[in-house]
C-alpha atoms as a PDB file:
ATOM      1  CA  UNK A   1    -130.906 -49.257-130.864  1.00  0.00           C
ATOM      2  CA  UNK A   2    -130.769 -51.393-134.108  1.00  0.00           C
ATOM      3  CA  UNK A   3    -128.940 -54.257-133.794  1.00  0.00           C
ATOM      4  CA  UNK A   4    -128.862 -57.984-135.371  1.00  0.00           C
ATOM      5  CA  UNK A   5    -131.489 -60.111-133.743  1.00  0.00           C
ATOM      6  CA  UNK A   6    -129.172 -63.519-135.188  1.00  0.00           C
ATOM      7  CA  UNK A   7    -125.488 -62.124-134.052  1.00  0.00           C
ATOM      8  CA  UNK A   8    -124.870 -63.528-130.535  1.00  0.00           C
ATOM      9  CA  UNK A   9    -122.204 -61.168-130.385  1.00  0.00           C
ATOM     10  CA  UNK A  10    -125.133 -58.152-130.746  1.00  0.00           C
ATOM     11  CA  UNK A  11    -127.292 -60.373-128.628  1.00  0.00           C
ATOM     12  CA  UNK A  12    -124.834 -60.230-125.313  1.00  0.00           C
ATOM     13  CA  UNK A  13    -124.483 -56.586-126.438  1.00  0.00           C
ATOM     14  CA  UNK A  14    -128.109 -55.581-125.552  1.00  0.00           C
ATOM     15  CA  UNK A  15    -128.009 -58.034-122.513  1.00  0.00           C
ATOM     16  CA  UNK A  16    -125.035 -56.115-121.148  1.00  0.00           C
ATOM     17  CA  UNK A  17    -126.606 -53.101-122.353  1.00  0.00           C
ATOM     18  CA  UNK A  18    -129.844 -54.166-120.472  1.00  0.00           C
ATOM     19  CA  UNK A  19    -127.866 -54.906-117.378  1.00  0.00           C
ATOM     20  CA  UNK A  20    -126.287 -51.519-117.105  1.00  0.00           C
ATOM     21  CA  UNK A  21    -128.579 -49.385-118.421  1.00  0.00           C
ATOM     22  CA  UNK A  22    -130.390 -48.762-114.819  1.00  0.00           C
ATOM     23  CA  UNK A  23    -132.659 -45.933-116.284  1.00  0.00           C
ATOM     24  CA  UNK A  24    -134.398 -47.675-119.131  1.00  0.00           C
ATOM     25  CA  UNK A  25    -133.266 -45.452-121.487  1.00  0.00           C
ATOM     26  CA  UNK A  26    -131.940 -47.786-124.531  1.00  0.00           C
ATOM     27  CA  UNK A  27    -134.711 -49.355-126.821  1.00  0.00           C
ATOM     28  CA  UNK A  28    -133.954 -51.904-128.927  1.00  0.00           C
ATOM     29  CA  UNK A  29    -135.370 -53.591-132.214  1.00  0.00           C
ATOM     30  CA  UNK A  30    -133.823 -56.107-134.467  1.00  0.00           C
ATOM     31  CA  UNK A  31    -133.225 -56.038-138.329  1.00  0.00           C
ATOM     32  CA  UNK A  32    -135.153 -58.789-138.934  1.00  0.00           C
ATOM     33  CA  UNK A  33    -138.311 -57.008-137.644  1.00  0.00           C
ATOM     34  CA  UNK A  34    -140.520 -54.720-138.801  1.00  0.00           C
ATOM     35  CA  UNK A  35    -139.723 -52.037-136.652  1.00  0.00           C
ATOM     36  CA  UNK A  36    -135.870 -52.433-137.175  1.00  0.00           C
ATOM     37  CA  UNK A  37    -136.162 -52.627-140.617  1.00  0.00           C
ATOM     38  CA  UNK A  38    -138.775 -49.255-140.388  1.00  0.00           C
ATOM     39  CA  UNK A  39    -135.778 -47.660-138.467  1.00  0.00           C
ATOM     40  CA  UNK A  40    -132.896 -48.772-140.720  1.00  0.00           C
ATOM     41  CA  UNK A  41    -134.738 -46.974-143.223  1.00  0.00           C
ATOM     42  CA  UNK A  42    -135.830 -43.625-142.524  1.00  0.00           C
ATOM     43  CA  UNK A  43    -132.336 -43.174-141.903  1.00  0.00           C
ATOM     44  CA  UNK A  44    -131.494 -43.737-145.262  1.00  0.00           C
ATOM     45  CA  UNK A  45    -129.609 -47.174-144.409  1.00  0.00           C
ATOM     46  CA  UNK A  46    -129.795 -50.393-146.664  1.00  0.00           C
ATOM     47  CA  UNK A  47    -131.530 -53.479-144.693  1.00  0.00           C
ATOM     48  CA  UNK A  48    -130.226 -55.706-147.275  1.00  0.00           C
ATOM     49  CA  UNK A  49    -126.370 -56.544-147.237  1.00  0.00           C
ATOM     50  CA  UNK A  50    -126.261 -54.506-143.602  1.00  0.00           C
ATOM     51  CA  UNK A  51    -122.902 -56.067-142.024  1.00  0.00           C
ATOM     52  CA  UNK A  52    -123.990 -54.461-138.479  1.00  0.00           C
ATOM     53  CA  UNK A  53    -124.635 -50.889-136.660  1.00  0.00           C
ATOM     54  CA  UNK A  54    -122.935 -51.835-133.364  1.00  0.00           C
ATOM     55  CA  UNK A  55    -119.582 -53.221-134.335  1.00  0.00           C
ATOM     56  CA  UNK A  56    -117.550 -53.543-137.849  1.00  0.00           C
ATOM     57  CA  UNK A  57    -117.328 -57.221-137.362  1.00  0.00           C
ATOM     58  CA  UNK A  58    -117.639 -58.824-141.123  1.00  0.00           C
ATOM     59  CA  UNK A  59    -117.040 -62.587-139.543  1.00  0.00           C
ATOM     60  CA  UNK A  60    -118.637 -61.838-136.254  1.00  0.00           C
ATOM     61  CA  UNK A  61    -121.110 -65.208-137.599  1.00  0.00           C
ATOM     62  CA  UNK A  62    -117.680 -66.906-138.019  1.00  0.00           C
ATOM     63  CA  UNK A  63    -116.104 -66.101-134.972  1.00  0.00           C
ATOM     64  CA  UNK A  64    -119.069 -65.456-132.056  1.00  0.00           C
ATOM     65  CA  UNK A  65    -122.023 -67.523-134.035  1.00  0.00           C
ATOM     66  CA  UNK A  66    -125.214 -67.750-134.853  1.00  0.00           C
ATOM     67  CA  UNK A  67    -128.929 -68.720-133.804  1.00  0.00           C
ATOM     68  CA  UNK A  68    -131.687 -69.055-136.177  1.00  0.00           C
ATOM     69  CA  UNK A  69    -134.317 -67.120-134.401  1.00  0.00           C
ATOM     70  CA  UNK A  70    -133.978 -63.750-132.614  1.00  0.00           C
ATOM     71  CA  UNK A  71    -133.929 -63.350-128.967  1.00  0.00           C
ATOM     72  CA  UNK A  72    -137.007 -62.948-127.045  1.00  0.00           C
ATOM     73  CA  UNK A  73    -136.720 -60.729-124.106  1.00  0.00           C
ATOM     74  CA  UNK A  74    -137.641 -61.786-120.394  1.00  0.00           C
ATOM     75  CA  UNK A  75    -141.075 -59.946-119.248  1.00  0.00           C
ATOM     76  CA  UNK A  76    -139.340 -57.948-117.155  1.00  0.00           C
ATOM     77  CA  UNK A  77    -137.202 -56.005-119.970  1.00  0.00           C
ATOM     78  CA  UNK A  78    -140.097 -57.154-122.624  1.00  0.00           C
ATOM     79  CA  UNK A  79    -141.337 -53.379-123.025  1.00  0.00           C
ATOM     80  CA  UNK A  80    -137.594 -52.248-123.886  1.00  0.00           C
ATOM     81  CA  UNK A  81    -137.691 -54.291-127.305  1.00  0.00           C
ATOM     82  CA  UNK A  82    -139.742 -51.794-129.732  1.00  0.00           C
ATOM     83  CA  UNK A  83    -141.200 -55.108-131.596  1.00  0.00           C
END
């Protein structure tokens, strides 16, 4: 799963995805990596000007917020994050 590593609202998405997902089956990667960005496009999707793949939020920043650096994942779900 793609989602924006700077969104807190995509942020407590993959922790609640995390939480419930009891098989492991969900990967995730951030836009602002390498692998995220790999992903975005081999499926033909623009990195640049990308709004979000989760939710149609256009002022999620506005409204939920924003960090300056990506999340990094505990060691215990560290393997689930593809980079």
């Amino acid at each position: 799963m793609v989602f924006d590593g700077q969104c807190l609202l995509c942020n407590a998405w993959v922790r609640f995805l995390l939480r419930h997902d009891q098989r492991g089956l969900f990967r995730f990667a951030a836009i602002q990596c390498r692998t995220g960005q790999a992903l975005l496009q081999q499926t033909g999707l623009q990195v640049e000007g990308l709004q979000t793949l989760l939710l149609v939020a256009r002022h999620r920043y506005r409204i939920f917020g924003r960090t300056e650096t990506c999340m990094v994942p505990l060691p215990d779900v560290a393997a689930r994050f593809l980079d």
